[in-house]
N, C-alpha and C. Protein backbone atom coordinates (compact mmCIF):
# COMPACT_ATOMS: atom_id res chain seq x y z
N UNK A 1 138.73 137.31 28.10
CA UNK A 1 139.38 137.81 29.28
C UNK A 1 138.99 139.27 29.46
N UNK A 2 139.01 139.62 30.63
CA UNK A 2 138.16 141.13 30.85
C UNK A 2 139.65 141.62 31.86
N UNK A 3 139.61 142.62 31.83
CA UNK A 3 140.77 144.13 32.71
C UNK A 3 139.23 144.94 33.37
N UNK A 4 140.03 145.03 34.62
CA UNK A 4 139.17 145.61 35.44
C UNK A 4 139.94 147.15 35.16
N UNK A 5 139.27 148.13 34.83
CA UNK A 5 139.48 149.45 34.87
C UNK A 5 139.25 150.33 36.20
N UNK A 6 140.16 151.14 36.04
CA UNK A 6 139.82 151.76 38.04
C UNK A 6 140.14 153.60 37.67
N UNK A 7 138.96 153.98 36.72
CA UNK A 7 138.63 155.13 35.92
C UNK A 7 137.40 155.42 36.20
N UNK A 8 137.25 156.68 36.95
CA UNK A 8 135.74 156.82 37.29
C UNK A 8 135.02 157.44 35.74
N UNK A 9 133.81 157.21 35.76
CA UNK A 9 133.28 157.82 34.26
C UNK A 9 133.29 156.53 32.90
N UNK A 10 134.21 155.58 33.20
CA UNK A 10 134.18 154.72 31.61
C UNK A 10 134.13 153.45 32.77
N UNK A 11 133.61 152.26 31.79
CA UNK A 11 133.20 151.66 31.96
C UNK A 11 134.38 150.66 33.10
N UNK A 12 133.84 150.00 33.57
CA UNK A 12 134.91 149.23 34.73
C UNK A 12 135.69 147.79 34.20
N UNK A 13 134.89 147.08 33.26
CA UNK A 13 135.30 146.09 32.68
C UNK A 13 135.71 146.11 31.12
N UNK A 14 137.47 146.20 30.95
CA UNK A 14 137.46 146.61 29.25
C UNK A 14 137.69 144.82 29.01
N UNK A 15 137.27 144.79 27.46
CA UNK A 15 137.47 143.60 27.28
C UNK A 15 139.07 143.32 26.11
N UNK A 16 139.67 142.53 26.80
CA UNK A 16 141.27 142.16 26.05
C UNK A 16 141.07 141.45 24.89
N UNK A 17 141.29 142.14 23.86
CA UNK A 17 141.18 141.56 22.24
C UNK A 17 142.18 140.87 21.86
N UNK A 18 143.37 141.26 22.67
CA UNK A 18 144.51 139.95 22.42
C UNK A 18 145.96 140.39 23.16
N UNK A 19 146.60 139.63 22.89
CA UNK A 19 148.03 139.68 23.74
C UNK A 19 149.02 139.38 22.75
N UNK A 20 150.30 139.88 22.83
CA UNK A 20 151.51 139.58 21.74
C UNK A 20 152.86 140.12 22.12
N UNK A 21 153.76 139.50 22.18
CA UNK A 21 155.03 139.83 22.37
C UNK A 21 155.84 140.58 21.24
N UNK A 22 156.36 141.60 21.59
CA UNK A 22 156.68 142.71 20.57
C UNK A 22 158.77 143.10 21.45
N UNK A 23 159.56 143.23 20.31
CA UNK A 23 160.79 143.52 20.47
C UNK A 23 160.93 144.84 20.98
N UNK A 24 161.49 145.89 22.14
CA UNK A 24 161.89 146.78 22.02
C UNK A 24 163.42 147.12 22.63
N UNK A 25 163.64 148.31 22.13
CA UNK A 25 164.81 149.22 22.15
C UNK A 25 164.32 150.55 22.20
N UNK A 26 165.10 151.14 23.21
CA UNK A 26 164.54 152.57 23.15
C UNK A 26 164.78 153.16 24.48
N UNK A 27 164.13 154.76 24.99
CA UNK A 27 164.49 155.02 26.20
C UNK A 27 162.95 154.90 26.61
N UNK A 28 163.31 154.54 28.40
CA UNK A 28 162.47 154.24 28.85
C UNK A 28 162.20 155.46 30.01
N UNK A 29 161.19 155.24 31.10
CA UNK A 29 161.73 156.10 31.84
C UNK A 29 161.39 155.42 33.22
N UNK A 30 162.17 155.65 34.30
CA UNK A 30 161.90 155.11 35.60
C UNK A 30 161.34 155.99 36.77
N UNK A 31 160.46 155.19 37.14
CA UNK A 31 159.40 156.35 38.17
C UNK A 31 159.74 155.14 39.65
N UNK A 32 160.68 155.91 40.36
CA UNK A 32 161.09 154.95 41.46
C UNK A 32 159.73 154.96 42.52
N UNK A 33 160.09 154.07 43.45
CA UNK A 33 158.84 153.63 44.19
C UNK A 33 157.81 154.41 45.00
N UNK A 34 156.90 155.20 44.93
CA UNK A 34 156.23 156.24 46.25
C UNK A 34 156.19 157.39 45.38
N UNK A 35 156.83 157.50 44.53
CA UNK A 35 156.64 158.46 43.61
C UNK A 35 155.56 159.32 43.40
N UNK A 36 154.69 158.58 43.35
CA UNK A 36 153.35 159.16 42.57
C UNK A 36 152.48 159.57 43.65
N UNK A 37 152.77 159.56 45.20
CA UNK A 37 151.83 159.52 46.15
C UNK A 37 150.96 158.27 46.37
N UNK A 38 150.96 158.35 47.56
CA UNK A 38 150.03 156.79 48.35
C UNK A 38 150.73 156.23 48.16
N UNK A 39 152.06 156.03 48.34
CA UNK A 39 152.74 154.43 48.18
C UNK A 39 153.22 154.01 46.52
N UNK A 40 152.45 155.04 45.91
CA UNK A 40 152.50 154.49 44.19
C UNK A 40 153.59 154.72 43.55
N UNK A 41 153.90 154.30 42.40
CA UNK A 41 153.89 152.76 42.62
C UNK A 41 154.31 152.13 44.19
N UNK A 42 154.23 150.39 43.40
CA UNK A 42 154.87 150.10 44.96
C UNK A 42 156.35 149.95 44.93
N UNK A 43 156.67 149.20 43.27
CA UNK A 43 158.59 149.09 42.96
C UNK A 43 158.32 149.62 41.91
N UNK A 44 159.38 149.82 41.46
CA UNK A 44 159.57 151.12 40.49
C UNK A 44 159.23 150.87 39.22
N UNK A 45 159.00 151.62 38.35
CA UNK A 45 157.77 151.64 37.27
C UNK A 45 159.14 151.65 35.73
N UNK A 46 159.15 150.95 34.88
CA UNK A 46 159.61 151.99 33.46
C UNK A 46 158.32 151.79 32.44
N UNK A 47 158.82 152.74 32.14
CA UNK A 47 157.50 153.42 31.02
C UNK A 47 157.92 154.05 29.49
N UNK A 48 157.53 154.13 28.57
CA UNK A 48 157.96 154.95 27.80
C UNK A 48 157.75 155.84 28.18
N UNK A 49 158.34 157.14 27.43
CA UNK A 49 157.89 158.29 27.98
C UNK A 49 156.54 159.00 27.49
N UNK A 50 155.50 158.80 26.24
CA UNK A 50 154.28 158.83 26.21
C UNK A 50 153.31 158.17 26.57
N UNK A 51 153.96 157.39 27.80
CA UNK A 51 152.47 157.14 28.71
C UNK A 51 152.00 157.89 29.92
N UNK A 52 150.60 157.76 29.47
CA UNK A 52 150.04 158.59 30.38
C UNK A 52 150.03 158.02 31.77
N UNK A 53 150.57 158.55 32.96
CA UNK A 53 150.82 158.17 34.71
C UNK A 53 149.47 159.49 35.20
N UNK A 54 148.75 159.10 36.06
CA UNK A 54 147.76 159.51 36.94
C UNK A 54 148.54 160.15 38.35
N UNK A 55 148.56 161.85 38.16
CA UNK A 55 149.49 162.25 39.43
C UNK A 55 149.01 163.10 40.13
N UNK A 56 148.71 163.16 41.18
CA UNK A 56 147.82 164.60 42.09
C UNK A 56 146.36 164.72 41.74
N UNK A 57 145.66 163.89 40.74
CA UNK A 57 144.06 163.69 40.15
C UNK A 57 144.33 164.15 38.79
N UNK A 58 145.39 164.70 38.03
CA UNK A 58 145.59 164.63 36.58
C UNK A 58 146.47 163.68 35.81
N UNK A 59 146.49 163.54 34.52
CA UNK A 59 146.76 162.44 34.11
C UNK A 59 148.15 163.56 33.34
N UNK A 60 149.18 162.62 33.45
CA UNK A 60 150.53 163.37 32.54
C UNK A 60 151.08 162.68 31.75
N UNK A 61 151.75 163.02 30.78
CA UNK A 61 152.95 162.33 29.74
C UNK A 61 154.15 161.98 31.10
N UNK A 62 154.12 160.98 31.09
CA UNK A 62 155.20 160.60 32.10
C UNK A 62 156.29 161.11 31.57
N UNK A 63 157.17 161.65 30.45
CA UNK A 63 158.18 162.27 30.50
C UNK A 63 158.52 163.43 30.50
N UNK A 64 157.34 164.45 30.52
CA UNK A 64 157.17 165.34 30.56
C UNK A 64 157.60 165.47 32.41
N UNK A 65 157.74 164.21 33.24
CA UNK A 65 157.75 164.53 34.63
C UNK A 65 159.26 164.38 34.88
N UNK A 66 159.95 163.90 34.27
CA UNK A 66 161.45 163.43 34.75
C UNK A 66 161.85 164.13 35.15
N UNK A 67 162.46 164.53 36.12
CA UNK A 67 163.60 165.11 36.99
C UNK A 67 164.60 164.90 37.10
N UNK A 68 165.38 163.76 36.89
CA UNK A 68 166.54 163.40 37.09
C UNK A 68 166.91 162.25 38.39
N UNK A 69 165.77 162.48 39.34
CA UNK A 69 166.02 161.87 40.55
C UNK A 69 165.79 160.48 40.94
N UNK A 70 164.10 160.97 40.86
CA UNK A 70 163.14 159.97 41.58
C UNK A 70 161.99 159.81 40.12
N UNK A 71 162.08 160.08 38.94
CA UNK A 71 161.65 160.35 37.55
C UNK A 71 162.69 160.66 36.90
N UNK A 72 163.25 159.58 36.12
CA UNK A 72 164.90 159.58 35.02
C UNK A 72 164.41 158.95 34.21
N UNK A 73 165.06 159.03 32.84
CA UNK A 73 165.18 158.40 31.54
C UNK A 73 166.50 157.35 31.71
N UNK A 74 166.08 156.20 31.26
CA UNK A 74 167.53 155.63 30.89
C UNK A 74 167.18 154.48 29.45
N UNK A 75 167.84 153.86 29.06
CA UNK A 75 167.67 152.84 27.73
C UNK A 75 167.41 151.71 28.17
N UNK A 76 166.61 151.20 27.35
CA UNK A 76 166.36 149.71 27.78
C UNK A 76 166.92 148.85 27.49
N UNK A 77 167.63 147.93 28.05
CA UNK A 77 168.39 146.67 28.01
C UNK A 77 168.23 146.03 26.85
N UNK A 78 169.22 145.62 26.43
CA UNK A 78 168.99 144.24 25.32
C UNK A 78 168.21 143.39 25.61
N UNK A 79 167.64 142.91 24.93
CA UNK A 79 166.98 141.85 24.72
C UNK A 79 165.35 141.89 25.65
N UNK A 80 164.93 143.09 25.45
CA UNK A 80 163.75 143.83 25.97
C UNK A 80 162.77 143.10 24.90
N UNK A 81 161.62 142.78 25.64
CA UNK A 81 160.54 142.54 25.02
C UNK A 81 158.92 142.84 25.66
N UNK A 82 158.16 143.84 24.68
CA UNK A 82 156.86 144.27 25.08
C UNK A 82 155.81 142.99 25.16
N UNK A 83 154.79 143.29 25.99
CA UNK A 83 154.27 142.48 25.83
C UNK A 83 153.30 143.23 25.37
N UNK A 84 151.95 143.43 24.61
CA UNK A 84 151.32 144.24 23.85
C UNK A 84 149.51 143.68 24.35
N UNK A 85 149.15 144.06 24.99
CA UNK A 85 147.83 143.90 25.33
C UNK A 85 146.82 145.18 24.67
N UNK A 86 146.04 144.11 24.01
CA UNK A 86 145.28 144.90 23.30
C UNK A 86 143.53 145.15 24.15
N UNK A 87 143.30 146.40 24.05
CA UNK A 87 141.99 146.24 24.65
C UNK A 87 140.86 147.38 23.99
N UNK A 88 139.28 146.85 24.17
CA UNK A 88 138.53 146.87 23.76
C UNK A 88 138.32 148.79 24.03
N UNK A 89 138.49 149.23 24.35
CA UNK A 89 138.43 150.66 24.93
C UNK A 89 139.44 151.23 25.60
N UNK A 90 139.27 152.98 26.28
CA UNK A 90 140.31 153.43 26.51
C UNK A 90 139.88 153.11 28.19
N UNK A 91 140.89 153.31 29.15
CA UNK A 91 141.07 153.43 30.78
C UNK A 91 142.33 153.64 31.40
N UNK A 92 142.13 153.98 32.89
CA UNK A 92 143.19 153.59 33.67
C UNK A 92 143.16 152.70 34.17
N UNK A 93 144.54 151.77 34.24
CA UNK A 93 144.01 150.62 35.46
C UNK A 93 145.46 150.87 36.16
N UNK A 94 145.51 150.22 37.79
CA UNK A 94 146.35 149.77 38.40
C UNK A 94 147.39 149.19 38.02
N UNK A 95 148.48 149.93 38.54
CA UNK A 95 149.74 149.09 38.36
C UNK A 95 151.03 149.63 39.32
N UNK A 96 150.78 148.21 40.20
CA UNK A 96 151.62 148.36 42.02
C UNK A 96 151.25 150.04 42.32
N UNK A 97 150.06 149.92 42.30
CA UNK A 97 148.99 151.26 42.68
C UNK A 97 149.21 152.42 42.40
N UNK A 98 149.70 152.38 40.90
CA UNK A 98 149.43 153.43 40.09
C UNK A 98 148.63 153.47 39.33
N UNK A 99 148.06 154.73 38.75
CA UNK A 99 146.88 154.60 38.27
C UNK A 99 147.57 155.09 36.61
N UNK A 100 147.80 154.23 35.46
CA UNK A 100 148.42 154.67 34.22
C UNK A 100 147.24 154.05 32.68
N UNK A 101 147.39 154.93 32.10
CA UNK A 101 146.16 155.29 30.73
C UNK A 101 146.53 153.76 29.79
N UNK A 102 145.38 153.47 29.20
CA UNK A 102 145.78 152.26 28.92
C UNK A 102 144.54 152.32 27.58
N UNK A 103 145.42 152.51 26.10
CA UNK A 103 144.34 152.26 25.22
C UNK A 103 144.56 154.25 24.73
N UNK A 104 143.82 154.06 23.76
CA UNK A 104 144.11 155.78 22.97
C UNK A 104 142.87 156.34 23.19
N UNK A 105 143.66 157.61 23.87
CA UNK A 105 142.23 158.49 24.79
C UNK A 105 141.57 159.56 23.36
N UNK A 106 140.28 159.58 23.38
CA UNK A 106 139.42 160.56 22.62
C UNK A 106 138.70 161.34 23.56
N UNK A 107 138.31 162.10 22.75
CA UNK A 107 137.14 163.23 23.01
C UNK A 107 136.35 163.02 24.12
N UNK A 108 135.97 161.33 24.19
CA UNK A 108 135.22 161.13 25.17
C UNK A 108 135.48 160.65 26.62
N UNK A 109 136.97 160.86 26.67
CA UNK A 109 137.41 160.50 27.70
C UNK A 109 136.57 161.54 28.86
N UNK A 110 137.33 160.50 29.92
CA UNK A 110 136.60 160.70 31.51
C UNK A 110 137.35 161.52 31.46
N UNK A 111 137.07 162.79 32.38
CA UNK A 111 137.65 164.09 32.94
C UNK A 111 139.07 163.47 33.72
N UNK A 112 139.14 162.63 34.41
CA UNK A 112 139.51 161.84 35.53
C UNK A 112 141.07 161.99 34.31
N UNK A 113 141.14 161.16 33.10
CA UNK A 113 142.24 160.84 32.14
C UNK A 113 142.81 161.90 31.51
N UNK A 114 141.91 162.88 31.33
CA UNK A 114 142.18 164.03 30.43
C UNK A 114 143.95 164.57 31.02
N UNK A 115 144.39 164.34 29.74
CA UNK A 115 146.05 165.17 30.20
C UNK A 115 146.34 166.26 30.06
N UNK A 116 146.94 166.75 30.90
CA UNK A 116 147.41 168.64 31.34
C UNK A 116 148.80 168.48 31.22
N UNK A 117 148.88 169.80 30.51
CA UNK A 117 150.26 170.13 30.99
C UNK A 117 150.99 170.45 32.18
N UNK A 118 152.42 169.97 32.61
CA UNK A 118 153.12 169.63 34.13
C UNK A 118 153.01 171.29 34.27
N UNK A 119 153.04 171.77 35.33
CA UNK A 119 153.55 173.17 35.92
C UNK A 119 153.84 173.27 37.12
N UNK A 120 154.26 174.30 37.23
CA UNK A 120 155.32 174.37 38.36
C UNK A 120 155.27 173.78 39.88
N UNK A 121 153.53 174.06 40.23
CA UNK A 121 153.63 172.95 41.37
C UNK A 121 153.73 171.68 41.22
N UNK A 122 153.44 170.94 40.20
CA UNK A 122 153.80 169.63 39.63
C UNK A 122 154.93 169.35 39.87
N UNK A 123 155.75 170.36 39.43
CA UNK A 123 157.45 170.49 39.46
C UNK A 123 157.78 170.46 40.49
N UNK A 124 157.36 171.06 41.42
CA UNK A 124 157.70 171.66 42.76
C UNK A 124 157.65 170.20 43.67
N UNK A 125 156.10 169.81 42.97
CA UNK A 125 155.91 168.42 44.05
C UNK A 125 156.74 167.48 43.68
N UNK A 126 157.36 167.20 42.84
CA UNK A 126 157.86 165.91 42.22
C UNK A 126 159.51 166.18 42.50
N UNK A 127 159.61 167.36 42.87
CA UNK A 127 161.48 167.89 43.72
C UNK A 127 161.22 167.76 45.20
N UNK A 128 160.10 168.09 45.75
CA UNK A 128 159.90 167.38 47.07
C UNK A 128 160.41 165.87 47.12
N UNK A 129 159.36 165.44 46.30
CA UNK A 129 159.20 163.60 46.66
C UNK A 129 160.69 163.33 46.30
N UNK A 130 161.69 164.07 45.44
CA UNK A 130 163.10 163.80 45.14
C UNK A 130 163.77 163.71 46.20
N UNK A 131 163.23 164.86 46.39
CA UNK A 131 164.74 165.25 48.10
C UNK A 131 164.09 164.39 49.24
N UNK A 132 163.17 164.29 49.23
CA UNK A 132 162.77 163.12 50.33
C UNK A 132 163.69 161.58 50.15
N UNK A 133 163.49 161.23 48.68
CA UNK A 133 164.13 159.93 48.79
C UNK A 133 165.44 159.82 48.54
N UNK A 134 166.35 161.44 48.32
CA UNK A 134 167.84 161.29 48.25
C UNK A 134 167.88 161.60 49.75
N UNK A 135 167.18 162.08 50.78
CA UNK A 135 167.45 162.15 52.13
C UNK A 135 167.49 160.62 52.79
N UNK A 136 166.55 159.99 52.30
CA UNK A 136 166.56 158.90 52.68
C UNK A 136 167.43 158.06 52.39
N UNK A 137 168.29 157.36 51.13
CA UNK A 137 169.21 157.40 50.69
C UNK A 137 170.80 157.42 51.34
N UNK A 138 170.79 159.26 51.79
CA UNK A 138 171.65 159.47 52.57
C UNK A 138 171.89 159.12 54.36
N UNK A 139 170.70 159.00 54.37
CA UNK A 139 170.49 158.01 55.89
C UNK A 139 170.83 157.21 55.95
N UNK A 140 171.00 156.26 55.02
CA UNK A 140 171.18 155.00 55.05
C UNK A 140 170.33 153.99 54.55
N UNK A 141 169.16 154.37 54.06
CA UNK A 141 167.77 153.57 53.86
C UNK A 141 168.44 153.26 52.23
N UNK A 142 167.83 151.99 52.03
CA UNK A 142 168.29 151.29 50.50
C UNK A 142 166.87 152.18 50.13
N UNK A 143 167.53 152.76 48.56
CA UNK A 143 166.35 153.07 47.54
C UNK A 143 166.07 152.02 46.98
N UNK A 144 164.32 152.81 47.26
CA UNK A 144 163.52 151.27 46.63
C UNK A 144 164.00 151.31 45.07
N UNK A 145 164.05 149.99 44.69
CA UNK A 145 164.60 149.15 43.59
C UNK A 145 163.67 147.97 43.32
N UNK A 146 163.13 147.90 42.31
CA UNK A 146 162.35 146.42 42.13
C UNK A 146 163.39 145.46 41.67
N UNK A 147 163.67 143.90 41.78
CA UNK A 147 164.41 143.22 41.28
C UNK A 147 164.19 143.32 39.50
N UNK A 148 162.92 143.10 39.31
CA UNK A 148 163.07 143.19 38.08
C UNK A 148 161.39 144.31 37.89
N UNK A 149 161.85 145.41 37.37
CA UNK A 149 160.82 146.27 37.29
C UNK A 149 159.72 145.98 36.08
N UNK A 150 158.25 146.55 36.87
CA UNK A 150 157.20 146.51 35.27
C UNK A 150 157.63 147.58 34.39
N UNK A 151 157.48 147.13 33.31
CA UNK A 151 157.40 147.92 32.35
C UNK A 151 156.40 148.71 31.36
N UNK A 152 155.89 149.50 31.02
CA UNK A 152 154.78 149.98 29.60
C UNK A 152 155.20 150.61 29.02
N UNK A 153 154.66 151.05 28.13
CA UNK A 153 154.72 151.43 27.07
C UNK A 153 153.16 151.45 25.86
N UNK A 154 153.35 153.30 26.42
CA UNK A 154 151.94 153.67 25.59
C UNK A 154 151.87 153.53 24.21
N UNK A 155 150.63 153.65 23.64
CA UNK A 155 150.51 153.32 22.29
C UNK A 155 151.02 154.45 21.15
N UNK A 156 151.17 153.94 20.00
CA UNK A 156 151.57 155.37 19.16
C UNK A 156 150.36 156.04 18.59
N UNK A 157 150.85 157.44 18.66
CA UNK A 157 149.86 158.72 18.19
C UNK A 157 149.39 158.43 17.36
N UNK A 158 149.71 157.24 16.40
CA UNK A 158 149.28 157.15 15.01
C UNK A 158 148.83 155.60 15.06
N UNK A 159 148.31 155.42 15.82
CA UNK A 159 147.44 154.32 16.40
C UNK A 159 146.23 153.76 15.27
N UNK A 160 146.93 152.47 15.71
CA UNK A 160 145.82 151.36 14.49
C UNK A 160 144.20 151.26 15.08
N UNK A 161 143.49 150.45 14.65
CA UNK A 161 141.86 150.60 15.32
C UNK A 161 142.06 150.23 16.31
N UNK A 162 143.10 149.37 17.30
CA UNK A 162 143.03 148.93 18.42
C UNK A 162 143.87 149.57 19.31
N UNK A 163 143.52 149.51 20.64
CA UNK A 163 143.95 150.42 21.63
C UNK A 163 145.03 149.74 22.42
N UNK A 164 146.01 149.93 23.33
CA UNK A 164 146.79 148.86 23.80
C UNK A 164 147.67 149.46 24.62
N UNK A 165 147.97 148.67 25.50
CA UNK A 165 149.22 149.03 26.43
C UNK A 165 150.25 147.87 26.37
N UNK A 166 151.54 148.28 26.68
CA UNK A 166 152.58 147.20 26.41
C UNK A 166 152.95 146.87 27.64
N UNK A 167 153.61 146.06 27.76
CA UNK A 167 154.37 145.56 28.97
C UNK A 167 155.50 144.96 28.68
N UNK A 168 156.41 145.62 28.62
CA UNK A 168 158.15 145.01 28.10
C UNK A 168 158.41 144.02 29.25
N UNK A 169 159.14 142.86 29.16
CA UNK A 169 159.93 142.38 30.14
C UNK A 169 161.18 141.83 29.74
N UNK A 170 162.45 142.11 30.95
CA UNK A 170 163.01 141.97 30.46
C UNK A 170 164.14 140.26 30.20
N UNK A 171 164.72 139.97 29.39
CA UNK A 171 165.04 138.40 29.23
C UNK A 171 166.43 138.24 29.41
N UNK A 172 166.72 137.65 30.20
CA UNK A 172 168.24 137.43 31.13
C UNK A 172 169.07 136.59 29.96
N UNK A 173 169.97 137.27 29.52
CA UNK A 173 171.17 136.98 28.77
C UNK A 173 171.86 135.69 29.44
């Protein structure tokens, strides 16, 4: 099985070394819908908070972005389960058109992945896109909400030979 990568600089096709369902608990973080610019995501994202999210053309620690608003931390539900896709190399790929790091970035990463630290216009932009969607909100417009949101979860710093992104979902009690 091949993942189409959408990372300029590394290769376009990573190849999936395997798939596995993995237990979690923990905090997650939620990146509500439009968030990220262009529409991105399309329903709202949770993530751990060391995955890397693609924002303004740099790549960030998604918890390094939380705000409180429209980017919050909350815990993940009982009976949470990752799904653990393993792949042949590092990339970004799509997800409801976000662009998030997938696999443990080195030296040789694409410029495109390379992660920066958030600063203040980062900050600045991501309290915009807030007050936009608590304005909206207060209009009357339902905040976007996915019925049941994707989930990831980046790999650990202390990463085995294989690279991987998770995908928690969650299992109705």
């Amino acid at each position: 099985m091949m993942l189409l990568a959408a990372t300029p600089g590394i290769a376009p096709f990573q190849r999936v070394l395997g798939i596995r369902n993995i237990p979690y608990r923990g905090p997650l973080i939620r990146v509500l819908a439009g968030v990220l610019g262009n529409m991105a995501p399309r329903e709202d994202l949770l993530m751990l908070p060391d995955q890397g999210v693609v924002f303004q053309g740099n790549a960030y620690r998604v918890g390094d972005l939380v705000d409180g608003i429209a980017i919050r931390q909350e815990e993940a539900p009982e009976n949470f389960t990752a799904i653990d896709i393993l792949l042949e190399g590092y990339a970004g790929i799509l997800v409801q058109g976000a662009t998030l790091e997938v696999g443990m970035p080195s030296s040789a990463a694409s410029e495109y992945l390379r992660r920066v630290p958030v600063d203040d216009a980062i900050t600045a932009q991501i309290a915009l896109i807030s007050a936009e969607i608590a304005l909206e909100a207060d209009a009357g417009a339902e905040e976007p909400v996915a019925a049941e949101p994707l989930v990831f979860m980046a790999p650990k710093a202390a990463a085995g030979p294989l690279p991987s992104l998770k995908l928690p979902m969650q299992r109705k009690s």
